[in-house]
PDB file of N, CA and C in Angstrom:
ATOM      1  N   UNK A   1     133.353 -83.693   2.512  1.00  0.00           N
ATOM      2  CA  UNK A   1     133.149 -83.451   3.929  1.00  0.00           C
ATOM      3  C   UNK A   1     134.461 -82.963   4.520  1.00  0.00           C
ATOM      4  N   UNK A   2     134.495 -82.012   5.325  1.00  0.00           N
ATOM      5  CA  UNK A   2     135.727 -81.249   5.795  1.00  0.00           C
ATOM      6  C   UNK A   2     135.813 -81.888   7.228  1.00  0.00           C
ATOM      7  N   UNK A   3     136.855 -81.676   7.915  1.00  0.00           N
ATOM      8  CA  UNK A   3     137.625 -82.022   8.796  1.00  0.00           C
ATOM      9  C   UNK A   3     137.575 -81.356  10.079  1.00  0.00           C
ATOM     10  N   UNK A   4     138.643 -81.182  10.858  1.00  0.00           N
ATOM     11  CA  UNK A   4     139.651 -80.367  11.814  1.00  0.00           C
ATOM     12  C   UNK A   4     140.197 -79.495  10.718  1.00  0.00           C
ATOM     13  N   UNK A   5     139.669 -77.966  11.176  1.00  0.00           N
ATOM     14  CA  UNK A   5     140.381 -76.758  10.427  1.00  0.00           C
ATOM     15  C   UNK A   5     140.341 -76.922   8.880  1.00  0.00           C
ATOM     16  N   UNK A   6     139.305 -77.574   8.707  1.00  0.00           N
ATOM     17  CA  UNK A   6     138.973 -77.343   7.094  1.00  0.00           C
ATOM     18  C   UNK A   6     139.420 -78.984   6.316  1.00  0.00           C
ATOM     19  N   UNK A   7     140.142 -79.471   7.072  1.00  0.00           N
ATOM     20  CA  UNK A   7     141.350 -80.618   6.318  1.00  0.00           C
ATOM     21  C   UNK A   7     140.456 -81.574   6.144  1.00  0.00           C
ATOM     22  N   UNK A   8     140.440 -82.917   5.271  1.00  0.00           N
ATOM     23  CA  UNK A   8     139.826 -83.946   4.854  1.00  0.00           C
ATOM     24  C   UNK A   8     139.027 -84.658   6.094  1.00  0.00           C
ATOM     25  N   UNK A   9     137.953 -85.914   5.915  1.00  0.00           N
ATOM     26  CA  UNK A   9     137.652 -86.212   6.848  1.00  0.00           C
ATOM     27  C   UNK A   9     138.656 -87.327   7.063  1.00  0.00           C
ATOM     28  N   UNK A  10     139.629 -87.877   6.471  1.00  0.00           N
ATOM     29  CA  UNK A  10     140.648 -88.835   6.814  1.00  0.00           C
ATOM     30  C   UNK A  10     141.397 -87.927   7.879  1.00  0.00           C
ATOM     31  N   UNK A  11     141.700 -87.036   7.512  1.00  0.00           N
ATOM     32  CA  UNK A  11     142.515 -86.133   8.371  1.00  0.00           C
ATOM     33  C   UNK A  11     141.742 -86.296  10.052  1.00  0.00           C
ATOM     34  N   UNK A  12     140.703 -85.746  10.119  1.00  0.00           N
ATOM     35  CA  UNK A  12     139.798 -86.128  11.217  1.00  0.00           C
ATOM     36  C   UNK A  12     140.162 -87.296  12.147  1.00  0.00           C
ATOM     37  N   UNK A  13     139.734 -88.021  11.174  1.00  0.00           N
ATOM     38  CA  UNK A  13     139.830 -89.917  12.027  1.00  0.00           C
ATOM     39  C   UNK A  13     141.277 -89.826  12.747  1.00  0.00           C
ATOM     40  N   UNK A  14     142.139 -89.104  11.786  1.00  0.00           N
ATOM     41  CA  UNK A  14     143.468 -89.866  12.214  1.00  0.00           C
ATOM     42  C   UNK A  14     144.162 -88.326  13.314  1.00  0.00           C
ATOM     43  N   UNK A  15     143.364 -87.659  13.535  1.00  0.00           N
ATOM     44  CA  UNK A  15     143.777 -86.847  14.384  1.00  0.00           C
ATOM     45  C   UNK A  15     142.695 -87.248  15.809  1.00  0.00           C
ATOM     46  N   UNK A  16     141.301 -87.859  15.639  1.00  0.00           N
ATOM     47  CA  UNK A  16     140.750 -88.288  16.585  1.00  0.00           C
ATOM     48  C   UNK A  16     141.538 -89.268  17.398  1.00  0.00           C
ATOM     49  N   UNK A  17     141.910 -90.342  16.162  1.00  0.00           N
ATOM     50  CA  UNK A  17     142.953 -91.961  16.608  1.00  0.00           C
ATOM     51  C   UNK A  17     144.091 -91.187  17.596  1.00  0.00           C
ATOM     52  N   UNK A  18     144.597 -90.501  17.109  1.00  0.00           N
ATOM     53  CA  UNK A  18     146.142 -89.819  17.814  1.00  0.00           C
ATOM     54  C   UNK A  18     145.964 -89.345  19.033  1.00  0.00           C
ATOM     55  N   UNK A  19     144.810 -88.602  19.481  1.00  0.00           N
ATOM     56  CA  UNK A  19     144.203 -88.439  20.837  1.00  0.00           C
ATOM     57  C   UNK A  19     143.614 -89.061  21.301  1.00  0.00           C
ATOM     58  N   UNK A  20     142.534 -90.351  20.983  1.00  0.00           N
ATOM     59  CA  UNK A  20     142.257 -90.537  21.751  1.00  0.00           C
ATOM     60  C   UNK A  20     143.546 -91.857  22.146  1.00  0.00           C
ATOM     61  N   UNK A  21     144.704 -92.267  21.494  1.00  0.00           N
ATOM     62  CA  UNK A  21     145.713 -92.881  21.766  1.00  0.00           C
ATOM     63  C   UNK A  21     146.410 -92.527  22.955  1.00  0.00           C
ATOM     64  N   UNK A  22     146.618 -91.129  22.832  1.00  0.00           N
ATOM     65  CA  UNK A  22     147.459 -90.339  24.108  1.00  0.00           C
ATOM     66  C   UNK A  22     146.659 -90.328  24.809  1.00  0.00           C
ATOM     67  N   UNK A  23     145.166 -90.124  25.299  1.00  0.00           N
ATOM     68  CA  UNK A  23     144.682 -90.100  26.356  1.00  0.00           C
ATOM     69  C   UNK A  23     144.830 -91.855  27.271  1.00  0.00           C
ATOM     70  N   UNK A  24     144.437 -92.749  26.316  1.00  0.00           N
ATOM     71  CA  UNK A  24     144.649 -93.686  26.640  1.00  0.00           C
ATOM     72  C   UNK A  24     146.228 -93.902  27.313  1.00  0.00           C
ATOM     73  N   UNK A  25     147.272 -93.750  27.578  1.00  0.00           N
ATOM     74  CA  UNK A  25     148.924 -93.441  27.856  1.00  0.00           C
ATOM     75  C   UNK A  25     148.622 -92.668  28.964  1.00  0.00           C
ATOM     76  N   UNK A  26     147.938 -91.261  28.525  1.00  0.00           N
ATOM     77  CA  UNK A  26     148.023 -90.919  29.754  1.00  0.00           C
ATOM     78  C   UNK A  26     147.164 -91.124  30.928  1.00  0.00           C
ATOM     79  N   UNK A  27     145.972 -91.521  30.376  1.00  0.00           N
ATOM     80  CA  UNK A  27     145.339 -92.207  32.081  1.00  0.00           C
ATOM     81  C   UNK A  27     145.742 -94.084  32.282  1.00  0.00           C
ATOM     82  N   UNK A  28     146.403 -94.736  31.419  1.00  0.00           N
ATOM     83  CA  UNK A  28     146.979 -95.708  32.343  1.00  0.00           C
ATOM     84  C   UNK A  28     148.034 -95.409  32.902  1.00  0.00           C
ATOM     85  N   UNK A  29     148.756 -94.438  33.048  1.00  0.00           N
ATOM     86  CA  UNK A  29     150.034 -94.120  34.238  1.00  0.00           C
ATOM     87  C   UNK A  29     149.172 -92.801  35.269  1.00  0.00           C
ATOM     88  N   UNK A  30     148.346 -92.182  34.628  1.00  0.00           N
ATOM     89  CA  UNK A  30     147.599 -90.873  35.868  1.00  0.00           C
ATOM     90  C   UNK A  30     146.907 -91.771  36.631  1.00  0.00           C
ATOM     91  N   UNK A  31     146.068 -92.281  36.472  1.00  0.00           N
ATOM     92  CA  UNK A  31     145.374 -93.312  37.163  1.00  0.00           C
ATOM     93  C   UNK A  31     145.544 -93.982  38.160  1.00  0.00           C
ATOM     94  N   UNK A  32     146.589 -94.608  38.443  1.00  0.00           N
ATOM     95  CA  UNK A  32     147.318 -95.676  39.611  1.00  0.00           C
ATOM     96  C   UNK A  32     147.686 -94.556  40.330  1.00  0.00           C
ATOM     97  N   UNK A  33     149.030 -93.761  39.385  1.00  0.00           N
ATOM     98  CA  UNK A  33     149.825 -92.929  40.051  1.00  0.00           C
ATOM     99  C   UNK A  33     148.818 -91.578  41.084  1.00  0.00           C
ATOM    100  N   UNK A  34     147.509 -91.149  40.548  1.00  0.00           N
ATOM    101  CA  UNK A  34     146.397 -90.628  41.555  1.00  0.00           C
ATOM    102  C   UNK A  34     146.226 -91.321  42.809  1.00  0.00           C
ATOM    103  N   UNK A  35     145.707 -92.222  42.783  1.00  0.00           N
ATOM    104  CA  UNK A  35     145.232 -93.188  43.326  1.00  0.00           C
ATOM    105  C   UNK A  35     146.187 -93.652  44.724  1.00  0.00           C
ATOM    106  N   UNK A  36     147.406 -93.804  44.415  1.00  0.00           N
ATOM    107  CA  UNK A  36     148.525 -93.811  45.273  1.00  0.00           C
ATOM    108  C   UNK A  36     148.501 -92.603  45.884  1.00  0.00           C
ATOM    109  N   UNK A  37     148.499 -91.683  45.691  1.00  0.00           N
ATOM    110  CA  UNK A  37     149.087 -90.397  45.781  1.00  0.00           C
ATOM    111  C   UNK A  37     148.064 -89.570  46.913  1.00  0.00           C
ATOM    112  N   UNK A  38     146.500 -90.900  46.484  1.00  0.00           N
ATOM    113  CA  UNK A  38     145.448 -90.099  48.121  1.00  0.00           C
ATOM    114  C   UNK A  38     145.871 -90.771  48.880  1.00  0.00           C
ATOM    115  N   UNK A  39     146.329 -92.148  48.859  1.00  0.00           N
ATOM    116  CA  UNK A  39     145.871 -93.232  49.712  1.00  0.00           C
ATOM    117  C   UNK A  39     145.730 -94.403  49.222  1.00  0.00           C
ATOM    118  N   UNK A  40     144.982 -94.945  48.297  1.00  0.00           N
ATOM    119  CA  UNK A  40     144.748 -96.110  48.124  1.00  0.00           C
ATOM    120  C   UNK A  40     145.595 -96.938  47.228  1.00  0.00           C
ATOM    121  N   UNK A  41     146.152 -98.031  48.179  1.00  0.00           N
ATOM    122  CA  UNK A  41     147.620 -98.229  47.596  1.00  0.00           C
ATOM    123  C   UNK A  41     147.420 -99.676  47.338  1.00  0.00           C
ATOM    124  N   UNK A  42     147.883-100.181  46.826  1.00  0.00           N
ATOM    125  CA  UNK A  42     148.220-102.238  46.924  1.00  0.00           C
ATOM    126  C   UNK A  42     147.979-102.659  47.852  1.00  0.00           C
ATOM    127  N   UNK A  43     148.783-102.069  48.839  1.00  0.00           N
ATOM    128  CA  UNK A  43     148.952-102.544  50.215  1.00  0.00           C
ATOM    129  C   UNK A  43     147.453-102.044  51.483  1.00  0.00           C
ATOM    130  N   UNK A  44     146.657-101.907  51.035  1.00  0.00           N
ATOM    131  CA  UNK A  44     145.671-101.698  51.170  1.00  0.00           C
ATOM    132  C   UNK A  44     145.653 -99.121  51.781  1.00  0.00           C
ATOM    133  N   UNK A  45     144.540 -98.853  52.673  1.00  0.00           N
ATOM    134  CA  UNK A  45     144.774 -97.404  52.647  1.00  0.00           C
ATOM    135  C   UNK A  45     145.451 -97.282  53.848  1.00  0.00           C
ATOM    136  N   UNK A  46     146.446 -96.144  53.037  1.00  0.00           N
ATOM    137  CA  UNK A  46     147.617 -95.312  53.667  1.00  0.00           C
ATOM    138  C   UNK A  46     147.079 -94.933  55.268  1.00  0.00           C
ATOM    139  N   UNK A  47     147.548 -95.098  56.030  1.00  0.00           N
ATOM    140  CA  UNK A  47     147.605 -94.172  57.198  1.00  0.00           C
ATOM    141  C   UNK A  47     147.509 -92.657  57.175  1.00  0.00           C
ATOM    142  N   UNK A  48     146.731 -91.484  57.672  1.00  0.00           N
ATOM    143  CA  UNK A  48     147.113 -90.287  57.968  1.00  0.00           C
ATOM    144  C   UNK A  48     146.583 -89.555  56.268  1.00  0.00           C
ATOM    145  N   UNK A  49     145.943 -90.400  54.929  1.00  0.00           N
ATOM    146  CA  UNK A  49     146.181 -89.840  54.062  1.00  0.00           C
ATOM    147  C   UNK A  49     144.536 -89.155  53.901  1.00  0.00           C
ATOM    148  N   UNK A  50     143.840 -88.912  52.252  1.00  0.00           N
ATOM    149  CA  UNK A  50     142.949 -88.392  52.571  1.00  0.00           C
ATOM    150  C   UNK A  50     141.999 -89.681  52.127  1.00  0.00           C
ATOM    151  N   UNK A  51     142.480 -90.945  52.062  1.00  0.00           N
ATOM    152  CA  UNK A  51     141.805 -92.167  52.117  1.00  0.00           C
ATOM    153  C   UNK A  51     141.492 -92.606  53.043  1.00  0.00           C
ATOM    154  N   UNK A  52     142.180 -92.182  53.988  1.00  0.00           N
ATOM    155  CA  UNK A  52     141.826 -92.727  54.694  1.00  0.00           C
ATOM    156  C   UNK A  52     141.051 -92.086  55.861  1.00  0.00           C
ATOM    157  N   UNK A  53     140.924 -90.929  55.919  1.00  0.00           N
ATOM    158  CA  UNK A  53     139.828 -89.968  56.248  1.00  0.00           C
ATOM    159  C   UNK A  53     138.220 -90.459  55.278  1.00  0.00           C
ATOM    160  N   UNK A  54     138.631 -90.522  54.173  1.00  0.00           N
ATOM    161  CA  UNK A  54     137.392 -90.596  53.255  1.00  0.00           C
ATOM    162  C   UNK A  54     136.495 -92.244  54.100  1.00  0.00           C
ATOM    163  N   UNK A  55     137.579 -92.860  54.210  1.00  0.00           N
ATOM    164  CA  UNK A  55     137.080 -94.250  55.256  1.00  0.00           C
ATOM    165  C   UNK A  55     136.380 -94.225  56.480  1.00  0.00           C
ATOM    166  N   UNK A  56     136.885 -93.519  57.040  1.00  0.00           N
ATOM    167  CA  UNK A  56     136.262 -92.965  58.278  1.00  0.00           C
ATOM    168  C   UNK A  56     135.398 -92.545  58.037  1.00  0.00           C
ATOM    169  N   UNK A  57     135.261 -91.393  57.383  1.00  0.00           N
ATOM    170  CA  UNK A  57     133.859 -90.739  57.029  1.00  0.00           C
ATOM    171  C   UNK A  57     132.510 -91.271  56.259  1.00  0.00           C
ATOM    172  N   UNK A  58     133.426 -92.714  55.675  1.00  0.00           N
ATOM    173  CA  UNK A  58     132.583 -93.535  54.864  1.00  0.00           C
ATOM    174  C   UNK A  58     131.768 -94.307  56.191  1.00  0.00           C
ATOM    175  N   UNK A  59     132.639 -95.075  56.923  1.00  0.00           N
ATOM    176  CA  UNK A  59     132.672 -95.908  58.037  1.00  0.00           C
ATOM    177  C   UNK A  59     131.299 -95.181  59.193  1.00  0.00           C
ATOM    178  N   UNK A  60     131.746 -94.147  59.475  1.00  0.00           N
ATOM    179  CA  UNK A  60     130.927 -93.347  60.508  1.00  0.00           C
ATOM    180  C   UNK A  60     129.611 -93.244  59.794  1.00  0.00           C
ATOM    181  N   UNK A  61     129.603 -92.310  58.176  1.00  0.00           N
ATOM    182  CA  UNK A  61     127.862 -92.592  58.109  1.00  0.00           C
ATOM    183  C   UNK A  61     126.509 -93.604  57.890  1.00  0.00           C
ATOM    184  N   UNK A  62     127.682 -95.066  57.826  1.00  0.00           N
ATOM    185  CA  UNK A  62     127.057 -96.291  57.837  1.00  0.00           C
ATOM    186  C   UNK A  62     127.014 -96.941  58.646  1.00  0.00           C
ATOM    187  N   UNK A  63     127.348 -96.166  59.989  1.00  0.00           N
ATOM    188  CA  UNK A  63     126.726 -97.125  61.149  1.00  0.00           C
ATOM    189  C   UNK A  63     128.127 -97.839  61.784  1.00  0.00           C
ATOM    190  N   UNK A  64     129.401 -97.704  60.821  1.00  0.00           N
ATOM    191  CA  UNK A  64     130.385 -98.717  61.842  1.00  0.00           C
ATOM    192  C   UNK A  64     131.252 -99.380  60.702  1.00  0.00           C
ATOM    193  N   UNK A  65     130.163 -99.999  59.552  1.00  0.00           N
ATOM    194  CA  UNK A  65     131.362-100.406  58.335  1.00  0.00           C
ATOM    195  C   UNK A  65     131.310 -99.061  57.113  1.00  0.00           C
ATOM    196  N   UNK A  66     132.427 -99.752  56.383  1.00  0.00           N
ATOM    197  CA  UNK A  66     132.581 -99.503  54.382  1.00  0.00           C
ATOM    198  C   UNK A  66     131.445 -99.699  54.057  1.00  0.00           C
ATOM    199  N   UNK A  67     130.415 -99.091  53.476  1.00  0.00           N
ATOM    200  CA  UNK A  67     129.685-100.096  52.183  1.00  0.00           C
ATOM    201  C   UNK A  67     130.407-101.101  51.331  1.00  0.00           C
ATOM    202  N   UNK A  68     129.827-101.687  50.761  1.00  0.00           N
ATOM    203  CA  UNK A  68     130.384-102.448  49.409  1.00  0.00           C
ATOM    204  C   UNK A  68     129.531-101.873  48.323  1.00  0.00           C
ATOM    205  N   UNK A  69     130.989-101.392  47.657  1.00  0.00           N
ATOM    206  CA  UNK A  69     130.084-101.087  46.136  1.00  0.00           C
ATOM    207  C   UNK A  69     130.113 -99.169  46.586  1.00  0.00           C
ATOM    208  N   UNK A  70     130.234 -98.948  47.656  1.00  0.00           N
ATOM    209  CA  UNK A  70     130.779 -97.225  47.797  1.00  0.00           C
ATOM    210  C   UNK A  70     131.888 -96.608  46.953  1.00  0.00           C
ATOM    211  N   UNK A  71     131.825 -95.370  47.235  1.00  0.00           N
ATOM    212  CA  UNK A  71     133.559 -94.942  46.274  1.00  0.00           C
ATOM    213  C   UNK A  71     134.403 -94.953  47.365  1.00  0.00           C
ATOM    214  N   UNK A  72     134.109 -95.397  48.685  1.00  0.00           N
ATOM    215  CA  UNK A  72     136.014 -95.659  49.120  1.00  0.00           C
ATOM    216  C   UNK A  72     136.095 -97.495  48.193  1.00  0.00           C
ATOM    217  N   UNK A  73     135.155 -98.362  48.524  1.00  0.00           N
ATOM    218  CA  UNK A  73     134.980 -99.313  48.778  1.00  0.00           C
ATOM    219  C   UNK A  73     135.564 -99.531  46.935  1.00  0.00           C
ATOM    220  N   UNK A  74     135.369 -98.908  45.986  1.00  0.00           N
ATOM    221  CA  UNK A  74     135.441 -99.211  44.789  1.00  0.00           C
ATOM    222  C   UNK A  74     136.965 -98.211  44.456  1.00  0.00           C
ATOM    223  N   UNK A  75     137.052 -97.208  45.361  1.00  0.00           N
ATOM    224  CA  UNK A  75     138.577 -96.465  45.158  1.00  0.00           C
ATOM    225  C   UNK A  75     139.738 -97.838  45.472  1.00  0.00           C
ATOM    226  N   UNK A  76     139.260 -98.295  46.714  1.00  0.00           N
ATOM    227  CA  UNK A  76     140.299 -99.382  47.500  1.00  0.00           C
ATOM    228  C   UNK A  76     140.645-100.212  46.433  1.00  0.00           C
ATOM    229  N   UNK A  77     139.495-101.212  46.128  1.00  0.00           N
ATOM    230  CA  UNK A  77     139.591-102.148  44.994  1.00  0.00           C
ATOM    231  C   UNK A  77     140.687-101.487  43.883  1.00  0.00           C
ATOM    232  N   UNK A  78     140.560-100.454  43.516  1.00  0.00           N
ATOM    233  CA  UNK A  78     141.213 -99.707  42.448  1.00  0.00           C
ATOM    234  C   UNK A  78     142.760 -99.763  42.546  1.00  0.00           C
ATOM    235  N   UNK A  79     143.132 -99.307  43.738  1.00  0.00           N
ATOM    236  CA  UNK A  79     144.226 -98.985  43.949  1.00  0.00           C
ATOM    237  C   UNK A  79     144.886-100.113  44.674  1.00  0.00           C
ATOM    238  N   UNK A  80     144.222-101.673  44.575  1.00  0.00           N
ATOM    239  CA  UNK A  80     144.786-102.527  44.986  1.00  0.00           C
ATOM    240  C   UNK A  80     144.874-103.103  43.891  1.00  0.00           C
ATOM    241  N   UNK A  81     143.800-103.963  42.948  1.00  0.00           N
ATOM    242  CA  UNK A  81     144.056-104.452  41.510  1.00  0.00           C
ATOM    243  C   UNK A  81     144.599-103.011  40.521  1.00  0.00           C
ATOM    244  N   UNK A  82     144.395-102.052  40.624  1.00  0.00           N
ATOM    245  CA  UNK A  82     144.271-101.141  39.474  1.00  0.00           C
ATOM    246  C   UNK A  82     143.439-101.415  38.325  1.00  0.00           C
ATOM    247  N   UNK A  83     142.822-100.523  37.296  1.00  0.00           N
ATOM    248  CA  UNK A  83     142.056-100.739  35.991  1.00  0.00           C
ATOM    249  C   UNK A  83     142.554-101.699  35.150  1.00  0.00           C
ATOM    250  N   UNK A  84     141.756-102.625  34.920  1.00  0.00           N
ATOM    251  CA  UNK A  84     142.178-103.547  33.572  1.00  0.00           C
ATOM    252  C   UNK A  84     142.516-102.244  32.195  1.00  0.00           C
ATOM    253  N   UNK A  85     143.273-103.636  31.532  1.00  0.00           N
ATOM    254  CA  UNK A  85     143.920-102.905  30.262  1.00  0.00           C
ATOM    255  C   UNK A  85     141.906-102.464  29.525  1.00  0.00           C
ATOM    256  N   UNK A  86     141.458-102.812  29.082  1.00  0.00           N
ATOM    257  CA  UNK A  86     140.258-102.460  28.729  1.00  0.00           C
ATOM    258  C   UNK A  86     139.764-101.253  29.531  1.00  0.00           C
ATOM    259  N   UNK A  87     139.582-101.197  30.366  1.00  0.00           N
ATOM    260  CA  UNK A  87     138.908-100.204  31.252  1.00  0.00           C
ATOM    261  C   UNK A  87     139.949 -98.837  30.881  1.00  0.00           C
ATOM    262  N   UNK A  88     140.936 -98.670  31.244  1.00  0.00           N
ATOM    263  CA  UNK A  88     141.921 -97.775  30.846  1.00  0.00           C
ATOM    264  C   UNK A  88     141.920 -97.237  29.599  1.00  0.00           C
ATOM    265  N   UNK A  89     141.848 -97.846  28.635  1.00  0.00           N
ATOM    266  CA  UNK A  89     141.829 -98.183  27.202  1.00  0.00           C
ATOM    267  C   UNK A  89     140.596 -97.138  26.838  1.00  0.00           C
ATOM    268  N   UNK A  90     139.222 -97.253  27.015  1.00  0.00           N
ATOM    269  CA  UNK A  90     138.376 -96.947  26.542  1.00  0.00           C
ATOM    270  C   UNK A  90     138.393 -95.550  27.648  1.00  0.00           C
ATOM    271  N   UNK A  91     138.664 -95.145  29.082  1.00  0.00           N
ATOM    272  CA  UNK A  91     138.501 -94.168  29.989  1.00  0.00           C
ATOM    273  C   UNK A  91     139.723 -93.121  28.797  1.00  0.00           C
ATOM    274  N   UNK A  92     140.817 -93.353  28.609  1.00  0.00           N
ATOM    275  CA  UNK A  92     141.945 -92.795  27.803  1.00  0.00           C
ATOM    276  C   UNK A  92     141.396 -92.386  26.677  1.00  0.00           C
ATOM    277  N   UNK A  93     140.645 -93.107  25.945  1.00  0.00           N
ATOM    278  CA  UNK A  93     140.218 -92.868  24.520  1.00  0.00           C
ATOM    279  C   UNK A  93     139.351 -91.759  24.505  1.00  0.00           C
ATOM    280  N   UNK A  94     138.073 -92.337  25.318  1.00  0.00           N
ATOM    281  CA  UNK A  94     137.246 -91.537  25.848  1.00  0.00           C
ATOM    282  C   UNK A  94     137.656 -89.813  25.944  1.00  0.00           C
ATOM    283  N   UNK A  95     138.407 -89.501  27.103  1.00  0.00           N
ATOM    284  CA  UNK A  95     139.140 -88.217  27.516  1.00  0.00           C
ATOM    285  C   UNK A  95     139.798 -87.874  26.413  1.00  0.00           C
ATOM    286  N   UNK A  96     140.747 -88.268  26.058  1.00  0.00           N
ATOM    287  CA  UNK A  96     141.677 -87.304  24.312  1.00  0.00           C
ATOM    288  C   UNK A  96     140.622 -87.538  23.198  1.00  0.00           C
ATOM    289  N   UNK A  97     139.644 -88.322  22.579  1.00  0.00           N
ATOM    290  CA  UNK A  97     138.796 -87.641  21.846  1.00  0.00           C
ATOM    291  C   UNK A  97     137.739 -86.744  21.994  1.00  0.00           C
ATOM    292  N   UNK A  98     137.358 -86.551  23.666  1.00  0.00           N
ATOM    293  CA  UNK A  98     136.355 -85.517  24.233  1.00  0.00           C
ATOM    294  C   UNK A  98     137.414 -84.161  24.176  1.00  0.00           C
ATOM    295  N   UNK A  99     138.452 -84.415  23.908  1.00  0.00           N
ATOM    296  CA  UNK A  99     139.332 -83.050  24.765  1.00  0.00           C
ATOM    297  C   UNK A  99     139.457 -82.592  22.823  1.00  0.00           C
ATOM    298  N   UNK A 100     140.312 -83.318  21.979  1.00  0.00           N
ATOM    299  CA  UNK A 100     139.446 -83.252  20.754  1.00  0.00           C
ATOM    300  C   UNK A 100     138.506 -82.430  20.522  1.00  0.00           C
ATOM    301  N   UNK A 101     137.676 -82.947  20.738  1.00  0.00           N
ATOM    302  CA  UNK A 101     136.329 -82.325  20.336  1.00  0.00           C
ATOM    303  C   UNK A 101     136.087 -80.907  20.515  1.00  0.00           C
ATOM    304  N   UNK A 102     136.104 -81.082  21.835  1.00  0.00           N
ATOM    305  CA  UNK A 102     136.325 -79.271  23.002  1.00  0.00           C
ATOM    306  C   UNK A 102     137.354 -78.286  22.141  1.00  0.00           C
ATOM    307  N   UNK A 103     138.830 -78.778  21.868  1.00  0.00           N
ATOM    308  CA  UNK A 103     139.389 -78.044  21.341  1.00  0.00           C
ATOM    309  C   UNK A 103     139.284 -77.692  19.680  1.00  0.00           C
ATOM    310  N   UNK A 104     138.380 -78.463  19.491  1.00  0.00           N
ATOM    311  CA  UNK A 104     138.065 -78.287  17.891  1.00  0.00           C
ATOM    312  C   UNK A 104     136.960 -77.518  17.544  1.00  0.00           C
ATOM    313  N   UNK A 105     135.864 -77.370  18.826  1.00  0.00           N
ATOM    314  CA  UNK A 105     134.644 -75.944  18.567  1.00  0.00           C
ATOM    315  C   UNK A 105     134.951 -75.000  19.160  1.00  0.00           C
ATOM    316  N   UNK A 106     136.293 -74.760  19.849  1.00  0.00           N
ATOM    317  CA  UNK A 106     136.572 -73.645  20.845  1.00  0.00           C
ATOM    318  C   UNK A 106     136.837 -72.296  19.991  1.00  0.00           C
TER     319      UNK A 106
END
C-alpha cells in the first residue's frame, strides 16, 4: 500500500501524526489570541470592538438579552475560560490532518 507521493504507508501515518501535531500548536495559541483580538477577552467584551457590536446585535434581536447557548454567548465563555486542552487538541489535529489531506489530492 503506497503513501504520500508514492512513499510507504508508515510514511503516511507519520506525516499525518506531524500535521495533525502542528495544527494542534497552532490553534492552541490562534485560538485565544483570535478571540482577544475581536473582543472577547477574560475580562469579559471589549468596549468599541466587533464583540461587542456582535452583542448588541445579539441583544436587540432577542428582545433585550444574550441568548444562552448563542455564538456571542458561547464566543464570551470562550474567551473568558478559553478551550480545554482536549478541545484544542482534537480542533488542531482535526485542521493539519484535513489540510493534509487537501494538499495531498491537490
Amino acid at each position: 500500500m503506497s503513501g504520500i507521493g508514492g512513499g510507504s504507508w508508515l510514511w503516511s501515518v507519520a506525516t499525518y501524526t506531524a500535521g495533525a501535531a502542528a495544527g494542534a500548536g497552532i490553534v492552541t495559541a490562534a485560538v485565544p489570541a483570535a478571540l482577544t483580538a475581536v473582543g472577547f477577552t477574560g475580562a469579559g467584551i471589549a468596549a468599541n470592538s466587533l464583540a461587542s457590536a456582535m452583542m448588541s446585535a445579539s441583544a436587540i434581536a432577542s428582545g433585550g438579552g444574550v441568548a444562552a447557548g448563542g455564538v456571542v454567548a458561547v464566543l464570551q465563555s470562550l474567551g473568558a475560560t478559553g478551550l480545554s486542552y482536549l478541545t484544542t487538541t482534537a480542533l488542531g489535529a482535526g485542521a493539519g490532518a484535513g489540510l493534509l489531506a487537501a494538499f495531498r489530492n491537490a
